[in-house]
Structure formats: C-alpha cells, structure tokens
N, C-alpha and C. Protein backbone atom coordinates (compact mmCIF):
# COMPACT_ATOMS: atom_id res chain seq x y z
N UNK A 1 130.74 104.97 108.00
CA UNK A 1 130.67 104.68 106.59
C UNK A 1 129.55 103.66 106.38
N UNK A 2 128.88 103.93 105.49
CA UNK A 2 127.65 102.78 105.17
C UNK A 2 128.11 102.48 103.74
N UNK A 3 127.68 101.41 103.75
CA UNK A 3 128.42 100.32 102.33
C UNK A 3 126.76 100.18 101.64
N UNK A 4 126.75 100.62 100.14
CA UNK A 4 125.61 100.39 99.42
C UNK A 4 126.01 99.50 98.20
N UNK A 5 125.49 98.64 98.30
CA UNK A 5 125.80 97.62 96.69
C UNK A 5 124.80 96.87 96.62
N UNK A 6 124.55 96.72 95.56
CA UNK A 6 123.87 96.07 94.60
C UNK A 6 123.84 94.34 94.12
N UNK A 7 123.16 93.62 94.05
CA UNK A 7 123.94 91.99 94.48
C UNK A 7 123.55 91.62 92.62
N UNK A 8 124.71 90.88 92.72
CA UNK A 8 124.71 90.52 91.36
C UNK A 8 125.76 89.19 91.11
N UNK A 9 125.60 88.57 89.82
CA UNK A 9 126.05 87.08 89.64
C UNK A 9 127.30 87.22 89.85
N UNK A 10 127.78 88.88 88.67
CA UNK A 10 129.18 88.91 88.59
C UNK A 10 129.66 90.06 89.69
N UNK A 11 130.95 89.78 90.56
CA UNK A 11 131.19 90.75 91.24
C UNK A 11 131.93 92.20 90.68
N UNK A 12 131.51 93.18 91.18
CA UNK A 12 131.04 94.16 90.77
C UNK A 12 132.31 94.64 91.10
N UNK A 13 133.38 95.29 90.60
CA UNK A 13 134.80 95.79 91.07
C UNK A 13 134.37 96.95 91.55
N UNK A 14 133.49 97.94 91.25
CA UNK A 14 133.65 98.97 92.66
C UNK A 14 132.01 98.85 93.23
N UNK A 15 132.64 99.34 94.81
CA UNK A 15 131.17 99.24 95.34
C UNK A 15 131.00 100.67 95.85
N UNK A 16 129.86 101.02 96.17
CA UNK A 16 129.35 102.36 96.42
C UNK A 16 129.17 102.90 97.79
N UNK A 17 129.87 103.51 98.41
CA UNK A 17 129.24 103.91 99.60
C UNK A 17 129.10 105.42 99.60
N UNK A 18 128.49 105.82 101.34
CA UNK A 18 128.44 107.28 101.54
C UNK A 18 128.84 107.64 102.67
N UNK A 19 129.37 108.56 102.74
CA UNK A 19 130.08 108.93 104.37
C UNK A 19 129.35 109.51 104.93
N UNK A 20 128.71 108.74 106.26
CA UNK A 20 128.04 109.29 106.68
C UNK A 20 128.64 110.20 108.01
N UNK A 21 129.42 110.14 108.39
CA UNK A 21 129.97 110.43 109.19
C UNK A 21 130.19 112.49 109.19
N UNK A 22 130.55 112.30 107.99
CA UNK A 22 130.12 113.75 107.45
C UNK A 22 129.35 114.47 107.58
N UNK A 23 129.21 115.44 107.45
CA UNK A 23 127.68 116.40 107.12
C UNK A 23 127.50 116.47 105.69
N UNK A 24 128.55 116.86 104.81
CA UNK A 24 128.41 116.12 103.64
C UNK A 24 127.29 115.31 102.59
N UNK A 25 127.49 114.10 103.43
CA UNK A 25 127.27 112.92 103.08
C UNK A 25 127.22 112.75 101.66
N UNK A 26 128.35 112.68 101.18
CA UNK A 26 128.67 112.48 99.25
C UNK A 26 129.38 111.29 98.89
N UNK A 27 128.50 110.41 98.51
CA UNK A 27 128.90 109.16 97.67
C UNK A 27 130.11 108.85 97.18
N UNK A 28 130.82 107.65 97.64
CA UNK A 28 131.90 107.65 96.96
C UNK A 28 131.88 106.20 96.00
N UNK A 29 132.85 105.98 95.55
CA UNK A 29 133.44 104.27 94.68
C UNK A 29 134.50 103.89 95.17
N UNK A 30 134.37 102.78 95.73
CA UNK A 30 135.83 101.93 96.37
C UNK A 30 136.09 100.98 95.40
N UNK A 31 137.59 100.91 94.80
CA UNK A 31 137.70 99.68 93.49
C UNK A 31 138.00 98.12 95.17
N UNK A 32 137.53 97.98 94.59
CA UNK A 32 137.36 96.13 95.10
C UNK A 32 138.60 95.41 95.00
N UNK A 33 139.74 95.70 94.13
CA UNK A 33 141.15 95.43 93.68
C UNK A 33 142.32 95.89 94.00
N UNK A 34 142.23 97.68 93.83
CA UNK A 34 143.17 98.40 94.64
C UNK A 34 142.63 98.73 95.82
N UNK A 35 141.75 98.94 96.23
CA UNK A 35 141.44 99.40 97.82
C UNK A 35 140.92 100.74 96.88
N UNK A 36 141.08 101.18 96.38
CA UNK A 36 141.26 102.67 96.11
C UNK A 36 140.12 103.51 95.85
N UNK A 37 139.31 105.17 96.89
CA UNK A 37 138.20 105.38 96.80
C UNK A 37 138.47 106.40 95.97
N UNK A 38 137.40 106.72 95.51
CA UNK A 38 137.03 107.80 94.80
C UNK A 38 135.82 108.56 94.75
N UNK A 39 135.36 109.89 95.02
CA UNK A 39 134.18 110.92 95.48
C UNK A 39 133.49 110.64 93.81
N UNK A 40 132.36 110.24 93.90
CA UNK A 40 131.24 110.80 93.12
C UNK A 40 131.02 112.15 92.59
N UNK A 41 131.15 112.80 93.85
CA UNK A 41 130.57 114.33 93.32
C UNK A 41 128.94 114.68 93.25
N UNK A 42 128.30 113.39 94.31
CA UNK A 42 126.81 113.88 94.19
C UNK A 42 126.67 113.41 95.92
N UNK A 43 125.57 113.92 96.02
CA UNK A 43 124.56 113.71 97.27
C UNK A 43 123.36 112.83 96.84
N UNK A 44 122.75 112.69 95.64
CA UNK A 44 121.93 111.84 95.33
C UNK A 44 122.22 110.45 95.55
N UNK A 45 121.28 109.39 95.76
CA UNK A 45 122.00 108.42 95.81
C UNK A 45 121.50 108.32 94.07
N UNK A 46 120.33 108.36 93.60
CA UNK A 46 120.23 107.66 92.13
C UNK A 46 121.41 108.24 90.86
N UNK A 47 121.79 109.50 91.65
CA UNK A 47 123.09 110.01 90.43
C UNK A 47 123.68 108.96 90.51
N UNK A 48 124.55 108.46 91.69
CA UNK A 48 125.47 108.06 92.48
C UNK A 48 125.72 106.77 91.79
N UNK A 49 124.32 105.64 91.77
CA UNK A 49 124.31 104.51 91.30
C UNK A 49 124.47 104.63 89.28
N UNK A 50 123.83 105.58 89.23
CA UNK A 50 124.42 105.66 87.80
C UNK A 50 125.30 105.95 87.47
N UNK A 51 126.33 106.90 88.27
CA UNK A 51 127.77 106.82 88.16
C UNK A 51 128.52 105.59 88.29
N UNK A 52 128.14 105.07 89.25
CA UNK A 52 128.79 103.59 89.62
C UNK A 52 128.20 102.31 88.62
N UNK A 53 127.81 102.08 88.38
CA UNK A 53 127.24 101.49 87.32
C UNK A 53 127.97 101.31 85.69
N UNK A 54 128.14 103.08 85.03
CA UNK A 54 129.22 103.50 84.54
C UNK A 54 130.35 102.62 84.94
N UNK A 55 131.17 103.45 85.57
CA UNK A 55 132.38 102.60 86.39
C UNK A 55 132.33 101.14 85.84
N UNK A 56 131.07 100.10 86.43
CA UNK A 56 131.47 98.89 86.36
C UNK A 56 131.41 98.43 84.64
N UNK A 57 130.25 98.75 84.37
CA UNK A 57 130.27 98.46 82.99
C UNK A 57 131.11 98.73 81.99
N UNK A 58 132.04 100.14 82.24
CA UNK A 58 133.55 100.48 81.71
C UNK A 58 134.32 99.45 81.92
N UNK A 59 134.47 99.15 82.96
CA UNK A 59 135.42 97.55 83.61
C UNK A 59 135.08 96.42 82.48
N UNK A 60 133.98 96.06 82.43
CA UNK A 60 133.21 94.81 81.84
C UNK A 60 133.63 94.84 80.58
N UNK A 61 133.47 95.96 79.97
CA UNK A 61 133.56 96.18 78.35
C UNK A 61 133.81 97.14 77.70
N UNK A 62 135.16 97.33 77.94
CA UNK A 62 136.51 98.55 77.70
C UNK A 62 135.97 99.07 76.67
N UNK A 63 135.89 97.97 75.34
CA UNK A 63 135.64 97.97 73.96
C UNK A 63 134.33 99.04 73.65
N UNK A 64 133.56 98.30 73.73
CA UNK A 64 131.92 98.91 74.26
C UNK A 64 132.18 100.43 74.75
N UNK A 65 132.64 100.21 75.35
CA UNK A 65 132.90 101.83 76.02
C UNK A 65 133.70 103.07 75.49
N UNK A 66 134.61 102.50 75.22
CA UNK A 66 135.76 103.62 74.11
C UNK A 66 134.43 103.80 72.78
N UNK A 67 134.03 103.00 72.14
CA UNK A 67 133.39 103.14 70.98
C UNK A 67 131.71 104.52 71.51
N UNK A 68 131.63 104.23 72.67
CA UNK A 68 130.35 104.28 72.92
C UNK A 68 130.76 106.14 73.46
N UNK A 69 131.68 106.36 73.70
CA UNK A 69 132.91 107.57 74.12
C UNK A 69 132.58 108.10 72.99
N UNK A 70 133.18 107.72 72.32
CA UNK A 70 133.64 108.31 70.41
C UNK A 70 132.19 108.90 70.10
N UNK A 71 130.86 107.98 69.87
CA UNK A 71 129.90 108.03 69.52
C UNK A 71 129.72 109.45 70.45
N UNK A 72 129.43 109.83 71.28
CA UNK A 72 129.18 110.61 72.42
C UNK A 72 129.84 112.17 72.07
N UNK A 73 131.31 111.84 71.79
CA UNK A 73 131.91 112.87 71.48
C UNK A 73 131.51 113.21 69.85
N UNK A 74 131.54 112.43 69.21
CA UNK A 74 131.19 113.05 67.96
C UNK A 74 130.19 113.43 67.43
N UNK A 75 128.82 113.38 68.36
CA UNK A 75 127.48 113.75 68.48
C UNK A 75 127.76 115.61 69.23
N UNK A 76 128.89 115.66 70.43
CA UNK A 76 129.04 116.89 71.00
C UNK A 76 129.33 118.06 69.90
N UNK A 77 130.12 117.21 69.15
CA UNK A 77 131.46 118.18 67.97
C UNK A 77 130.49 118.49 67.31
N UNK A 78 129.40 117.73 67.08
CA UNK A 78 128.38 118.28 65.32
C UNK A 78 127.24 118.94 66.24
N UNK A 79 126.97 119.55 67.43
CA UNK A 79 126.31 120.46 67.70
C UNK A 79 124.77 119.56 68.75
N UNK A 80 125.02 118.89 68.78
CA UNK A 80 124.06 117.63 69.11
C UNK A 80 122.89 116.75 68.07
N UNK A 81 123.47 116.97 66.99
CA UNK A 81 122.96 116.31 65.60
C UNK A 81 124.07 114.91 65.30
N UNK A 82 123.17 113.80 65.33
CA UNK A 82 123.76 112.61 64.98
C UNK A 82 124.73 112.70 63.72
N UNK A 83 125.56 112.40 63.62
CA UNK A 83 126.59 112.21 62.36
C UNK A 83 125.91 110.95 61.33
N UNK A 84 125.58 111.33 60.26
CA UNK A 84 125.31 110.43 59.16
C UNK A 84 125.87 109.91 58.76
C-alpha cells in the first residue's frame, strides 16, 4: 500500500492511497476517524485527488456543499441551462 497525501495546516480526515499490491492499482480514501476505506473508482491519480478533495471539503463545509448539490441538481433538471 502506498499512502499519498497532501500536507496542509488543517488535517485532512481522509487520506488517499493506492494499492499497489494489485494489478489493479485503484485509488482508494481512508477516513482518518473511522479507519474506514473506500475505492475511488479510478486509476488516475489526478481523478483520484479530485475525488478526495471533494470528500474533504464536504467534511469542512456540509452547508456549502448541500447548497452547492442543489445548485448542481437543479442545473441537471432544466437540461443544463442555469435556472433564473
């Protein structure tokens, strides 16, 4: 297993690794709190970090995020035309 993270002021509740051990080799997210991993679903690493990234910033700012959800979905519903 190789451990990839990113260094930063605030600690980052999940960190990113990739199994290398695999043939695979597909990115996962370990939460920092529960132990608990979870598959990416990419081989890239730059998907990978933007998935994880996601992740933390969801953590950081629930608020921000549900709103930012909504916005997202209600751009899908009107066909990909901004809602006025």
């Amino acid at each position: 297993m190789v451990c990839i993270s990113r260094k930063s002021d605030m600690q980052a509740r999940y960190r990113l690794y990739r199994r290398s051990n695999r043939s695979s080799g597909t990115y996962y997210a370990q939460d920092s709190t529960t132990g608990a991993r979870e598959s990416l679903g990419t081989k890239s690493k730059a998907e990978a970090e933007k998935l994880l990234q996601a992740k933390n910033d969801a953590n950081v700012q629930p608020i921000l995020s549900r709103e930012l959800a909504a916005i997202e979905l209600g751009i899908r519903k009107s066909g990909g035309r901004v809602p006025a």
